[in-house]
PDB file of N, CA and C in Angstrom:
ATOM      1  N   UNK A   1      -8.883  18.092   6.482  1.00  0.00           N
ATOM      2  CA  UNK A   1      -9.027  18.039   5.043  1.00  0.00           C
ATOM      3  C   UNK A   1      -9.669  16.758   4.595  1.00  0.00           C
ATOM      4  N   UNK A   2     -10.217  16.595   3.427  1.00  0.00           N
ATOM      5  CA  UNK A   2     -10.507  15.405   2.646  1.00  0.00           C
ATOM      6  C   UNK A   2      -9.286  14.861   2.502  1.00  0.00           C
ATOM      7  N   UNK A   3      -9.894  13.177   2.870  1.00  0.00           N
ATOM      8  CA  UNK A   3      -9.231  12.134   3.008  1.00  0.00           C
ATOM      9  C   UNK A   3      -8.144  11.342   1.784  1.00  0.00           C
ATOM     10  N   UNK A   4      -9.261  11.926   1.090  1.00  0.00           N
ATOM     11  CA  UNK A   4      -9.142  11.754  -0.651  1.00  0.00           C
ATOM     12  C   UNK A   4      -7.725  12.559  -1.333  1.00  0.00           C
ATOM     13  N   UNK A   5      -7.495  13.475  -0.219  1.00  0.00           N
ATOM     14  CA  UNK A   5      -6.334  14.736  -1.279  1.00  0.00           C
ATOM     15  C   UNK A   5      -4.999  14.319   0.538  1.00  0.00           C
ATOM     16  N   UNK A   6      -5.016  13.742   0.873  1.00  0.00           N
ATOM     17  CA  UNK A   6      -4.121  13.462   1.799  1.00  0.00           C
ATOM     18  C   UNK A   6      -2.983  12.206   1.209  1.00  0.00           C
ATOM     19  N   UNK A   7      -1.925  12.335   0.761  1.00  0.00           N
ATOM     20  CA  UNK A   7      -0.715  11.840   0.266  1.00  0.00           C
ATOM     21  C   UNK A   7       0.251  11.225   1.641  1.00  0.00           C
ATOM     22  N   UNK A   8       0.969  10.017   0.791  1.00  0.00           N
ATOM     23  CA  UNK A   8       1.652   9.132   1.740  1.00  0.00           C
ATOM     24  C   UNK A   8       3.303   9.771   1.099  1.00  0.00           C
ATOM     25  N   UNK A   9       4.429  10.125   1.560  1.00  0.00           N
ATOM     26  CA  UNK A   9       5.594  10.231   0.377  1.00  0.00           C
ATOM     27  C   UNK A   9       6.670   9.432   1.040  1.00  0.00           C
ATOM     28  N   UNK A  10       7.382   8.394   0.492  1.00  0.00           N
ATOM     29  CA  UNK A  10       7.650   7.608   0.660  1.00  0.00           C
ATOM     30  C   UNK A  10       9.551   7.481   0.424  1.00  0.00           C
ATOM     31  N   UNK A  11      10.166   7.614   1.627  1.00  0.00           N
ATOM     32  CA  UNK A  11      11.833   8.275   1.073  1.00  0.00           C
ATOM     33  C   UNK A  11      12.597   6.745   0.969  1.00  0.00           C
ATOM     34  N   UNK A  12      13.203   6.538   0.112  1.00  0.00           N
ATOM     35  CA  UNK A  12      14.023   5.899  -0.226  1.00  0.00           C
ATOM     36  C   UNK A  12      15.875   6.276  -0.048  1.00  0.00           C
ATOM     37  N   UNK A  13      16.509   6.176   0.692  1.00  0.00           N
ATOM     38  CA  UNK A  13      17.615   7.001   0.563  1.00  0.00           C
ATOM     39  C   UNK A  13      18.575   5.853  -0.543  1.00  0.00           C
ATOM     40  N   UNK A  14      19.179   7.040  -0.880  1.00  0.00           N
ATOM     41  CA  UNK A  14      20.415   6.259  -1.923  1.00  0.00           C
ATOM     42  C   UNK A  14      21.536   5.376  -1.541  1.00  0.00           C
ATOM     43  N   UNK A  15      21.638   4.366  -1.884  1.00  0.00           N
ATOM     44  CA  UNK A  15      22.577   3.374  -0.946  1.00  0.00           C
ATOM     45  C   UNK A  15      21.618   2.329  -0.388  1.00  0.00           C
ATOM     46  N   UNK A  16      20.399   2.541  -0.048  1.00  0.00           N
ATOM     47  CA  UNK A  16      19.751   1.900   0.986  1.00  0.00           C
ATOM     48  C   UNK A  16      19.061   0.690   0.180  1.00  0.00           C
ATOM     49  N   UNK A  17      18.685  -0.511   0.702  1.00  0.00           N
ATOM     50  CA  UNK A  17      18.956  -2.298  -0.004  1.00  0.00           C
ATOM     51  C   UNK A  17      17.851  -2.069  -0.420  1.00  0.00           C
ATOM     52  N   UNK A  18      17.209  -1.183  -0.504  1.00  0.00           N
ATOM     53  CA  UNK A  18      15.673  -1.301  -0.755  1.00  0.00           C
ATOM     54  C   UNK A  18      15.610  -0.626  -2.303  1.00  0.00           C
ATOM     55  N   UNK A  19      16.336   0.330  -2.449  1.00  0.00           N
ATOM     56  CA  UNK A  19      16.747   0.893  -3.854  1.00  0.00           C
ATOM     57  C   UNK A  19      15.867   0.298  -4.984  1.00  0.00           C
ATOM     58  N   UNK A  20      17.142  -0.467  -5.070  1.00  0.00           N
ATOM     59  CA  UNK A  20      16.463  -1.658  -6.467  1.00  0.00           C
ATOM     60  C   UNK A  20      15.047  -1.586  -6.411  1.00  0.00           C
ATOM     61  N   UNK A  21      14.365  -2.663  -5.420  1.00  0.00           N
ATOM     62  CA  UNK A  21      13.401  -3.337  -5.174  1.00  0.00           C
ATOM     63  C   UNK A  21      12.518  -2.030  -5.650  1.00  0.00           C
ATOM     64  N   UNK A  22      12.422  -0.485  -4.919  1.00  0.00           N
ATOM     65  CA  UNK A  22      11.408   0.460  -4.849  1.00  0.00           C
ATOM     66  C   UNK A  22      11.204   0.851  -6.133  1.00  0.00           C
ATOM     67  N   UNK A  23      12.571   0.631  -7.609  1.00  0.00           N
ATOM     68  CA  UNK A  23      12.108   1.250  -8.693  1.00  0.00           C
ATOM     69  C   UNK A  23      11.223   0.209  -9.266  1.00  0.00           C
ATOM     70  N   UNK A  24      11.370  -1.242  -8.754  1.00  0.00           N
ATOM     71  CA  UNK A  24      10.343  -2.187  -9.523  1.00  0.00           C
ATOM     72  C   UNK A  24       9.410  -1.939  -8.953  1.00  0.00           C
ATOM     73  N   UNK A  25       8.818  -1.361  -7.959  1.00  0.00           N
ATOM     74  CA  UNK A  25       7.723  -1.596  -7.065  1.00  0.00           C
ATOM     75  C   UNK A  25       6.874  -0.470  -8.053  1.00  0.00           C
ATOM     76  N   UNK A  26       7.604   0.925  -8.475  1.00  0.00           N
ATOM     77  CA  UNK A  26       7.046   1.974  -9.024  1.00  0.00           C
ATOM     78  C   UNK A  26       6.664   1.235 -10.628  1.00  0.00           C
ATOM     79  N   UNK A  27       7.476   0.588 -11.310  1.00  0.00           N
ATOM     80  CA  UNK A  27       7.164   0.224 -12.384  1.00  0.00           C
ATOM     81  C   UNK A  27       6.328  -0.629 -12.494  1.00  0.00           C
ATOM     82  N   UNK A  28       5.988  -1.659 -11.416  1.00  0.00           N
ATOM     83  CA  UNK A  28       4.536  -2.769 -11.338  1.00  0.00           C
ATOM     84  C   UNK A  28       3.086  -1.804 -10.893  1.00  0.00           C
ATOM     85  N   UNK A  29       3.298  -1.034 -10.285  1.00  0.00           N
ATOM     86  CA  UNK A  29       2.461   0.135  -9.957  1.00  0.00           C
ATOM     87  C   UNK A  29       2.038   0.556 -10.718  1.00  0.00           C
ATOM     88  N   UNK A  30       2.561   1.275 -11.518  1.00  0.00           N
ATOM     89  CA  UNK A  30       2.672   2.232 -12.945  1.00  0.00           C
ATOM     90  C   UNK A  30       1.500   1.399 -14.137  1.00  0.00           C
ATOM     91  N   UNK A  31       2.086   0.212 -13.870  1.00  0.00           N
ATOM     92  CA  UNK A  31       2.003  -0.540 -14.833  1.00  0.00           C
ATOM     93  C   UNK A  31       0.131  -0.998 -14.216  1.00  0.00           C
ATOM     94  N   UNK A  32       0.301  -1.577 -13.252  1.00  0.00           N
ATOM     95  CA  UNK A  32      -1.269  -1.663 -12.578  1.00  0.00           C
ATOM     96  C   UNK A  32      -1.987  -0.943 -12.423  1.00  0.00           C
ATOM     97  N   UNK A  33      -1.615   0.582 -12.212  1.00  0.00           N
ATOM     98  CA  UNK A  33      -2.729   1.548 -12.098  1.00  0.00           C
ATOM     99  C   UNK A  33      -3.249   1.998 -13.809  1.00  0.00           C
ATOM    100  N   UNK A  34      -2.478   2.174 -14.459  1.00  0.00           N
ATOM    101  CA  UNK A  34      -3.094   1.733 -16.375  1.00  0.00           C
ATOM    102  C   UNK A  34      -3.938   1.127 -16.476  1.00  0.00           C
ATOM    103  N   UNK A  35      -4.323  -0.050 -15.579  1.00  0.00           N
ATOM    104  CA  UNK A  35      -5.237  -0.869 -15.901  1.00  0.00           C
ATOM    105  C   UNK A  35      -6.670  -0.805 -15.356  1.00  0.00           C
ATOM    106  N   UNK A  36      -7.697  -0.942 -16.216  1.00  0.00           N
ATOM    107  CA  UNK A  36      -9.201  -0.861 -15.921  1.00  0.00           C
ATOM    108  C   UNK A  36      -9.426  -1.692 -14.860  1.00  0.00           C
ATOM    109  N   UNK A  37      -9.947  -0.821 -13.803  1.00  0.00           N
ATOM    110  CA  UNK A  37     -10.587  -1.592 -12.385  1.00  0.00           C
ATOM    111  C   UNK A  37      -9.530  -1.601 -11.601  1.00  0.00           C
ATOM    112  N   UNK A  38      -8.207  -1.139 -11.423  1.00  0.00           N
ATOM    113  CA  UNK A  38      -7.028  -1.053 -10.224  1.00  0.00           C
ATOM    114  C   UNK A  38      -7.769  -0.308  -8.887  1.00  0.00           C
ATOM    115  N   UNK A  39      -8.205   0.887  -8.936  1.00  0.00           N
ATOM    116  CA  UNK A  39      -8.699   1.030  -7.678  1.00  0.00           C
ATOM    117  C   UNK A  39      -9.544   0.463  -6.985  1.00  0.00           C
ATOM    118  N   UNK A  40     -10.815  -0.292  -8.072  1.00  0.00           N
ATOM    119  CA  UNK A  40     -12.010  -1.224  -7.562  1.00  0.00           C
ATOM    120  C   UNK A  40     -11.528  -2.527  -7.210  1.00  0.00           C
ATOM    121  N   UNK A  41     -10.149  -3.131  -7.433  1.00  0.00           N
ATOM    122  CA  UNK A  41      -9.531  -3.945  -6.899  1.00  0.00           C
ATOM    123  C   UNK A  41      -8.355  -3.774  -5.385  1.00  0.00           C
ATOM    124  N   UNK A  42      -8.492  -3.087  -5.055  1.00  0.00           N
ATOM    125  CA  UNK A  42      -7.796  -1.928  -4.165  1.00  0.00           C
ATOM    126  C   UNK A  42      -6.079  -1.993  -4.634  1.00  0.00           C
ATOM    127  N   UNK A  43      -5.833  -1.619  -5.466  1.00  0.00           N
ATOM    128  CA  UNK A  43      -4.522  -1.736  -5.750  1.00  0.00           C
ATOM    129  C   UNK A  43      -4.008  -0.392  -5.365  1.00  0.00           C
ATOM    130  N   UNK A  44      -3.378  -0.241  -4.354  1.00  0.00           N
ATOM    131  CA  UNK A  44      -2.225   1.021  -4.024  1.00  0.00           C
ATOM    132  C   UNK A  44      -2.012   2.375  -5.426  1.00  0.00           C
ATOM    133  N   UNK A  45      -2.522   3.207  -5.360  1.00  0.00           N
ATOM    134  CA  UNK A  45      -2.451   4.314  -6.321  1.00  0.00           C
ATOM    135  C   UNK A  45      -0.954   5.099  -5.794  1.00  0.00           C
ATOM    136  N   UNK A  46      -0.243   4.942  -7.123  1.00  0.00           N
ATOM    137  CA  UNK A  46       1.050   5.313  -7.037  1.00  0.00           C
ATOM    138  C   UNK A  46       0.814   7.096  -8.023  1.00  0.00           C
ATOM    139  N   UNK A  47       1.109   7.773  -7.296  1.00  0.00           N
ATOM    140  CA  UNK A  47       0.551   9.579  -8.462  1.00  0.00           C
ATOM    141  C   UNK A  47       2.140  10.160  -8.947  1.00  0.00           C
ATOM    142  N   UNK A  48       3.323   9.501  -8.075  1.00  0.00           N
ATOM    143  CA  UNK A  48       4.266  10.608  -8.683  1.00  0.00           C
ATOM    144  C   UNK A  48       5.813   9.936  -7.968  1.00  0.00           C
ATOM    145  N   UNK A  49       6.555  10.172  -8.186  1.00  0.00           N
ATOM    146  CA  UNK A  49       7.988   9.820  -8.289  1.00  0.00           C
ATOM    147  C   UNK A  49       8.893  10.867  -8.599  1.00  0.00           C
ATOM    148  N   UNK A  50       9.967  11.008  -7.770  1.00  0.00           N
ATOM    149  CA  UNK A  50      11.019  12.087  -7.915  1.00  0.00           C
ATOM    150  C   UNK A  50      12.310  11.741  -7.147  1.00  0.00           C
ATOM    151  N   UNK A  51      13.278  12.523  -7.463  1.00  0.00           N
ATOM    152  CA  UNK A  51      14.582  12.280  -7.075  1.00  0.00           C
ATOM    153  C   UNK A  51      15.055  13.773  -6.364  1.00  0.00           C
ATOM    154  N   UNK A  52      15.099  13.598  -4.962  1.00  0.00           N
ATOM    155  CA  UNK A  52      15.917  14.621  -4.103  1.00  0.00           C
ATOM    156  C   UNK A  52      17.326  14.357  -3.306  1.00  0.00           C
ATOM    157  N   UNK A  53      18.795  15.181  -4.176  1.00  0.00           N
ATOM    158  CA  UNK A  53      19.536  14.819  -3.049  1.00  0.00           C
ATOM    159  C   UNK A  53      19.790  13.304  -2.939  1.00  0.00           C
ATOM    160  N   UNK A  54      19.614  12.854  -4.916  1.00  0.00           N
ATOM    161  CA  UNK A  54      19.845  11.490  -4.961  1.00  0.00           C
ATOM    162  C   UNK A  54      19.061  10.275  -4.338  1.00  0.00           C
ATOM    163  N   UNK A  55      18.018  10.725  -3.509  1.00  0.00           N
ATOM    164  CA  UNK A  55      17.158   9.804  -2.581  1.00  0.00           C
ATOM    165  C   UNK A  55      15.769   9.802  -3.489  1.00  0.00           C
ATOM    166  N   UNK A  56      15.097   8.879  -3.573  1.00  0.00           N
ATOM    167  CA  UNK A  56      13.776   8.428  -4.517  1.00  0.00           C
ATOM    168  C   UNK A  56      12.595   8.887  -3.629  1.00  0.00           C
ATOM    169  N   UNK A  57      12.067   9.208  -4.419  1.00  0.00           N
ATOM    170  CA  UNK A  57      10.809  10.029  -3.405  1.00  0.00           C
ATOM    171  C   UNK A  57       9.404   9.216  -4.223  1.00  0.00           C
ATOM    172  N   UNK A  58       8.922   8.710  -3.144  1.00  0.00           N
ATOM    173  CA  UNK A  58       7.559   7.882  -3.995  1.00  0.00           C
ATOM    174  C   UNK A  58       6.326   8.370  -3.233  1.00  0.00           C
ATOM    175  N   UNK A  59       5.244   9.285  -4.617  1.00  0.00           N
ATOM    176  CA  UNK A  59       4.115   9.495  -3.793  1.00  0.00           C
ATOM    177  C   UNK A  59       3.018   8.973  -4.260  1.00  0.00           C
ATOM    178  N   UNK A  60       2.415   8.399  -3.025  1.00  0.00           N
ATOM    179  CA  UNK A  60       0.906   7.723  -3.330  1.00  0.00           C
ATOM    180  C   UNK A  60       0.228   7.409  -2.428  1.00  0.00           C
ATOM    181  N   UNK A  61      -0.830   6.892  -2.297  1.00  0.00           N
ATOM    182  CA  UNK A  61      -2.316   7.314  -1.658  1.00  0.00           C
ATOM    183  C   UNK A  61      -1.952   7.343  -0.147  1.00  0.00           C
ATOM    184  N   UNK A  62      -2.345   7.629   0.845  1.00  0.00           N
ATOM    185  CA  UNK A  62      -2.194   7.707   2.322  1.00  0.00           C
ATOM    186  C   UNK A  62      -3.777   6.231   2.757  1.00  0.00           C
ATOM    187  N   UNK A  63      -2.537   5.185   2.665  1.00  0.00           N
ATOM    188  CA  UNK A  63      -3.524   4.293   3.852  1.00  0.00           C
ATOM    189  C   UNK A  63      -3.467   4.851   4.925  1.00  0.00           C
ATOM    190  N   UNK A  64      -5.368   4.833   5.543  1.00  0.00           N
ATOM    191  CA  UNK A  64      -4.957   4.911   7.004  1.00  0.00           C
ATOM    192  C   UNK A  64      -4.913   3.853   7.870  1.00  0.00           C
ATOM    193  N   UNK A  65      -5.738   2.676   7.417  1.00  0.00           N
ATOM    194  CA  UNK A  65      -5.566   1.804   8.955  1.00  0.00           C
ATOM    195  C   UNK A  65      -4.407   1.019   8.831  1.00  0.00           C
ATOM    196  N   UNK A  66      -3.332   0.614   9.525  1.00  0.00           N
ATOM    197  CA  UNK A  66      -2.482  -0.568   8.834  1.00  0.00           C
ATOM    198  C   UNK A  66      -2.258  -1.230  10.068  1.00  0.00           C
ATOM    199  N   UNK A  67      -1.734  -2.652  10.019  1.00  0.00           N
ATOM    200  CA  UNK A  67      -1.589  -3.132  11.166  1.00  0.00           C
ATOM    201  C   UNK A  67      -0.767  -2.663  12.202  1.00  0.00           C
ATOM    202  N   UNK A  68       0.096  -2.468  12.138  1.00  0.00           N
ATOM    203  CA  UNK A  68       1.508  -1.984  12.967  1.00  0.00           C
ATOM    204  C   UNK A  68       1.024  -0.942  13.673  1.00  0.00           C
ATOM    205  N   UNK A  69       0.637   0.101  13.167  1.00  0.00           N
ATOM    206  CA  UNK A  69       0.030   1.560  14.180  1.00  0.00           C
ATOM    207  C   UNK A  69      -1.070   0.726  15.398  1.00  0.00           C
ATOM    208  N   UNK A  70      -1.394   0.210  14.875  1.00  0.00           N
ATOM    209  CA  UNK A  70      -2.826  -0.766  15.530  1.00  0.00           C
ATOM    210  C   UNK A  70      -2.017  -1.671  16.277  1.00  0.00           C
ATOM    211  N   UNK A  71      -1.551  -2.068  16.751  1.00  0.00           N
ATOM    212  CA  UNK A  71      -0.676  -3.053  17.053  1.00  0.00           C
ATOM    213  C   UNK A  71       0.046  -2.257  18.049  1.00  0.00           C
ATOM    214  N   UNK A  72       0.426  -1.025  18.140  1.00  0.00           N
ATOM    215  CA  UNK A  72       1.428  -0.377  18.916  1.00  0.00           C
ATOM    216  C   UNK A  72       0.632   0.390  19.597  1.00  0.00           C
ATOM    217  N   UNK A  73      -0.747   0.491  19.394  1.00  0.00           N
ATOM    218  CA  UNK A  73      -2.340   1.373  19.709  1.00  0.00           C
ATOM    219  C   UNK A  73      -2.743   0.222  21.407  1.00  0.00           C
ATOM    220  N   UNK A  74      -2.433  -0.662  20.664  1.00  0.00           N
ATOM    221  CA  UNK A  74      -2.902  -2.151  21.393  1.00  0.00           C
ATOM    222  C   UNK A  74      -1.744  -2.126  22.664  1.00  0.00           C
ATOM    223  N   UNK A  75      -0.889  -2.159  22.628  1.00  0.00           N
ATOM    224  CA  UNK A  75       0.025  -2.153  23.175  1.00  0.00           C
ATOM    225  C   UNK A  75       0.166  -0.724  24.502  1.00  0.00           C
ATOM    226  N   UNK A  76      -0.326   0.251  23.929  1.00  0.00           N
ATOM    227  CA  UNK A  76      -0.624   1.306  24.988  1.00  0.00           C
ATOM    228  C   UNK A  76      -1.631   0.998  25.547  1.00  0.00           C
ATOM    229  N   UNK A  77      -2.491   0.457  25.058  1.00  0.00           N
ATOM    230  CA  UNK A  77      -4.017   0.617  25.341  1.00  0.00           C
ATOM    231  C   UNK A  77      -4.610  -0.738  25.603  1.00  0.00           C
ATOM    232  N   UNK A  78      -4.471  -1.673  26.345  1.00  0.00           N
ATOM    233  CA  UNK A  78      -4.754  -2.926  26.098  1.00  0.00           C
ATOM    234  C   UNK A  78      -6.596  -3.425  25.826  1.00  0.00           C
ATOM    235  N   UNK A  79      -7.336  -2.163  26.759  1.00  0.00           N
ATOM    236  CA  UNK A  79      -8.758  -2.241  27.149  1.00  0.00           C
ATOM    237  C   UNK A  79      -9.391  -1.458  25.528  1.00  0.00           C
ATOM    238  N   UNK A  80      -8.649  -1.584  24.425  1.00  0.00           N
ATOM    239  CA  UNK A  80      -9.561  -0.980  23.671  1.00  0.00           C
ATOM    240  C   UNK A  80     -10.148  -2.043  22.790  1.00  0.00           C
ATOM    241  N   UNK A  81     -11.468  -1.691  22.380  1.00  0.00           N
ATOM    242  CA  UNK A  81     -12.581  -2.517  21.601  1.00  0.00           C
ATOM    243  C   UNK A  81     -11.738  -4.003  20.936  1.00  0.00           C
ATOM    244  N   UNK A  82     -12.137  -4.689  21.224  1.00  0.00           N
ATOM    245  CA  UNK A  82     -12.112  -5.755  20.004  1.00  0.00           C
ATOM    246  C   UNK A  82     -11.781  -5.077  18.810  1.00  0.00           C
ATOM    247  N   UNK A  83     -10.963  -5.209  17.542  1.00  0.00           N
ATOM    248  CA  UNK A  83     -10.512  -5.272  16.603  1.00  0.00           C
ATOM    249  C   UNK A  83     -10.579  -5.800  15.521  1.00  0.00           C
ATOM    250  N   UNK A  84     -10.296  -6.783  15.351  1.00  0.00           N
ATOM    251  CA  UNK A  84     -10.844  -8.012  14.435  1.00  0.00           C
ATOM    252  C   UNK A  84     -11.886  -9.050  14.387  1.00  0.00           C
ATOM    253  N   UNK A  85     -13.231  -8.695  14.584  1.00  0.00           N
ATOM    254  CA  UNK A  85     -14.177  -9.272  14.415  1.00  0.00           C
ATOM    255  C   UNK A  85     -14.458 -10.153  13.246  1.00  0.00           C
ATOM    256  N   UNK A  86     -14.943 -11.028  13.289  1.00  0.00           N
ATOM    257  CA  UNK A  86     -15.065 -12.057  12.116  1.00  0.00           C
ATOM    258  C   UNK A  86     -15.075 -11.242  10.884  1.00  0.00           C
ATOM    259  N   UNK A  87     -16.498 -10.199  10.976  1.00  0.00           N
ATOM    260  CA  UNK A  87     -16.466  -9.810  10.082  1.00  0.00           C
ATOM    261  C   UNK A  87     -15.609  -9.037   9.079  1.00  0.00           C
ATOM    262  N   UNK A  88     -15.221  -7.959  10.347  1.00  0.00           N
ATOM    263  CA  UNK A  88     -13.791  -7.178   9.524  1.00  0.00           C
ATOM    264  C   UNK A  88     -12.548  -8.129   9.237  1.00  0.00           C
ATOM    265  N   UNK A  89     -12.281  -9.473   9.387  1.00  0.00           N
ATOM    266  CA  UNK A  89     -11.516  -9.928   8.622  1.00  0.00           C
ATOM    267  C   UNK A  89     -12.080 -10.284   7.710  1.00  0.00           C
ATOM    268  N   UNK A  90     -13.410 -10.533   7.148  1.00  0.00           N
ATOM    269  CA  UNK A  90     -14.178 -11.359   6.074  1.00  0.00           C
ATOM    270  C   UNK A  90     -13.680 -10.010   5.150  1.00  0.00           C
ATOM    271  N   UNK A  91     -13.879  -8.863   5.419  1.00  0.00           N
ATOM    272  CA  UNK A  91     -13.835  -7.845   4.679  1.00  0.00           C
ATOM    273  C   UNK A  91     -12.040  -7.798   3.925  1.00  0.00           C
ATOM    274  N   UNK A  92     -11.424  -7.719   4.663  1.00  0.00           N
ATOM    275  CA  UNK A  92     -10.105  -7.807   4.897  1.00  0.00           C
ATOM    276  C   UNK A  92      -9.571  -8.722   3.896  1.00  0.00           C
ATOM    277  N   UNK A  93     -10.117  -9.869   4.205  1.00  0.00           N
ATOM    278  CA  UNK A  93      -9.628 -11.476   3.186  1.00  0.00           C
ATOM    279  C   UNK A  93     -10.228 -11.307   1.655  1.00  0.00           C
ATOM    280  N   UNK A  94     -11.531 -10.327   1.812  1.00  0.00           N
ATOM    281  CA  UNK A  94     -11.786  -9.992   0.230  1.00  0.00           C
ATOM    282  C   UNK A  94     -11.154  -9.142  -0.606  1.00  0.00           C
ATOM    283  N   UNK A  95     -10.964  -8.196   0.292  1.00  0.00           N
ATOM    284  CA  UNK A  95     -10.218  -7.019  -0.487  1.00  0.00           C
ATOM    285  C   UNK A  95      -8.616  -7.419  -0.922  1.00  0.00           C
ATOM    286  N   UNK A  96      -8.071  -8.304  -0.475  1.00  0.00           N
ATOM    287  CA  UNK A  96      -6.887  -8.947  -0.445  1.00  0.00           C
ATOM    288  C   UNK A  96      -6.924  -9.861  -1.712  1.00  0.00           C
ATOM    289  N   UNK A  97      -8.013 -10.847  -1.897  1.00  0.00           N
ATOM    290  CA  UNK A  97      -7.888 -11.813  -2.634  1.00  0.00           C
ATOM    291  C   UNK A  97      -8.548 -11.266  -4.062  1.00  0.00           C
ATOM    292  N   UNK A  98      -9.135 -10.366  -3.538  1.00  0.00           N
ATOM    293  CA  UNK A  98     -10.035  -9.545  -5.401  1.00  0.00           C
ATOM    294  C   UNK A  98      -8.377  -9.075  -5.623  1.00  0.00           C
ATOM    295  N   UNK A  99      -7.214  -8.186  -4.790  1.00  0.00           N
ATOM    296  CA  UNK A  99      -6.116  -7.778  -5.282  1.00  0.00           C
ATOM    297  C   UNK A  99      -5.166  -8.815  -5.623  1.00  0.00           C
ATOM    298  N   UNK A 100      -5.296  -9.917  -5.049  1.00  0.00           N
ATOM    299  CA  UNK A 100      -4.314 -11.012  -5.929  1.00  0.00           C
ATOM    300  C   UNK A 100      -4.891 -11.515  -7.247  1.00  0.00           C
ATOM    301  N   UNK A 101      -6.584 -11.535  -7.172  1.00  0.00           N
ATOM    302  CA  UNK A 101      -6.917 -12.001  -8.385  1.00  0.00           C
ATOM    303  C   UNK A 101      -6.377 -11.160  -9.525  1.00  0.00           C
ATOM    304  N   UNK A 102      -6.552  -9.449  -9.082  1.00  0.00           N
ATOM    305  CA  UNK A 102      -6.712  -8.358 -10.300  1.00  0.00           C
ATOM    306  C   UNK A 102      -5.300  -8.610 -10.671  1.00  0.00           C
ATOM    307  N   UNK A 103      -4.051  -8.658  -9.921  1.00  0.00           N
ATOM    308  CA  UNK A 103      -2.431  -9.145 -10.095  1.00  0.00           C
ATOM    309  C   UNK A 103      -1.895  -9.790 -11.388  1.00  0.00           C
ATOM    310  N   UNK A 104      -2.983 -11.025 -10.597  1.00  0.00           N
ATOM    311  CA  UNK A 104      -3.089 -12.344 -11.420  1.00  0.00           C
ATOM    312  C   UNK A 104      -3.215 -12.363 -12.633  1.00  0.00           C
ATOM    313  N   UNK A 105      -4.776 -11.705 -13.152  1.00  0.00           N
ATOM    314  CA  UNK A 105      -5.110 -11.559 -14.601  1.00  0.00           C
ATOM    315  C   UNK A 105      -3.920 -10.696 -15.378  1.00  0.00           C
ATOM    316  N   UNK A 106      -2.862 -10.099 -14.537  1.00  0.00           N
ATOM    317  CA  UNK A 106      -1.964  -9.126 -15.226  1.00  0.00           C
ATOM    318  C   UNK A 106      -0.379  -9.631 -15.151  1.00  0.00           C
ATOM    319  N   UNK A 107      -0.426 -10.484 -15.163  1.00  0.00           N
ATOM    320  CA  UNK A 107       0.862 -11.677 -14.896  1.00  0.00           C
ATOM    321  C   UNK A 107       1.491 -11.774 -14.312  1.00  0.00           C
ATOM    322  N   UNK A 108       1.338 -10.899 -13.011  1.00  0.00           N
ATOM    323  CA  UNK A 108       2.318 -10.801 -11.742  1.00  0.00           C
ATOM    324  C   UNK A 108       1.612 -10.938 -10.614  1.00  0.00           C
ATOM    325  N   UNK A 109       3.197 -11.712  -9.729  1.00  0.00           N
ATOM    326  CA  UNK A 109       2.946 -12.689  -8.812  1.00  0.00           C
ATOM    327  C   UNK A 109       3.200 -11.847  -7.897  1.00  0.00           C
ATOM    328  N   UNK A 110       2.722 -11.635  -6.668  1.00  0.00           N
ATOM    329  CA  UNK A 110       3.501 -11.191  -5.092  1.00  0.00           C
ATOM    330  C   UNK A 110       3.901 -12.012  -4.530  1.00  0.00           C
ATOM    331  N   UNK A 111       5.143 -11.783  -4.334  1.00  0.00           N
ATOM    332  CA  UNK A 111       5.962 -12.979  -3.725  1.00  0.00           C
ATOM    333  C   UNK A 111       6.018 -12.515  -2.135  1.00  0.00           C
ATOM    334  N   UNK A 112       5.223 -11.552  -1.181  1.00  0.00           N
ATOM    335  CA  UNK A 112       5.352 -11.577   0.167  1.00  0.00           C
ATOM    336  C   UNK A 112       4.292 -13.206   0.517  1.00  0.00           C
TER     337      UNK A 112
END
C-alpha cells in the first residue's frame, strides 16, 4: 500500500507511568499540527485518539526509519552498508533543528 495511508497506533494501558505524560503529548500535538507549516517542519502528525477497555489509543503517522530497528538490524547483520554518512546526518541535524525551531516560535520547549 501507499506509504502515505499506513498508520502507527500507539497503546497506552491504564495504570501505566506514561498515562499522564501521553495526554500532554496529544494536546502539544493537537495543538502543533493547527499550526501553518507543522508537516514542512516535520512535526509528528497526530489524526486520532480513543479510549479502549480504559487504555488510550493514539493514532498517527507511521515513521519508518527509527534508530532502534536499525540498531537491532546492525546487530544481526554486522556487514551491512555504512549507515550514517556525513551526509545523512547533515540531513538528520536539519530536520531536527527546523523542528525545534518550528516548537520554539510556538512556546514549547522539548525537554528530551
Amino acid at each position: 500500500g501507499d506509504v502515505n495511508n499506513r498508520l502507527c497506533l500507539k497503546i497506552i494501558r491504564n495504570g501505566d507511568f506514561f498515562f499522564d505524560q501521553s495526554l500532554d503529548e496529544i494536546r502539544v500535538l493537537r495543538y502543533l499540527n493547527g499550526m501553518k507549516g507543522s508537516e514542512c517542519a516535520h512535526i509528528l502528525q497526530l489524526y486520532d485518539f480513543f479510549y479502549n477497555k480504559r487504555h488510550l489509543m493514539i493514532v498517527m503517522e507511521l515513521l519508518q526509519d527509527n534508530l532502534y530497528e536499525f540498531m537491532c538490524s546492525l546487530d544481526r547483520n554486522p556487514l551491512l552498508p555504512e549507515y550514517f554518512t556525513l551526509n545523512r546526518i547533515a540531513v538528520i541535524l536539519k530536520q531536527v533543528l527546523e523542528a525545534l525551531e518550528f516548537i520554539h516560535m510556538h512556546n514549547i520547549i522539548h525537554c528530551d
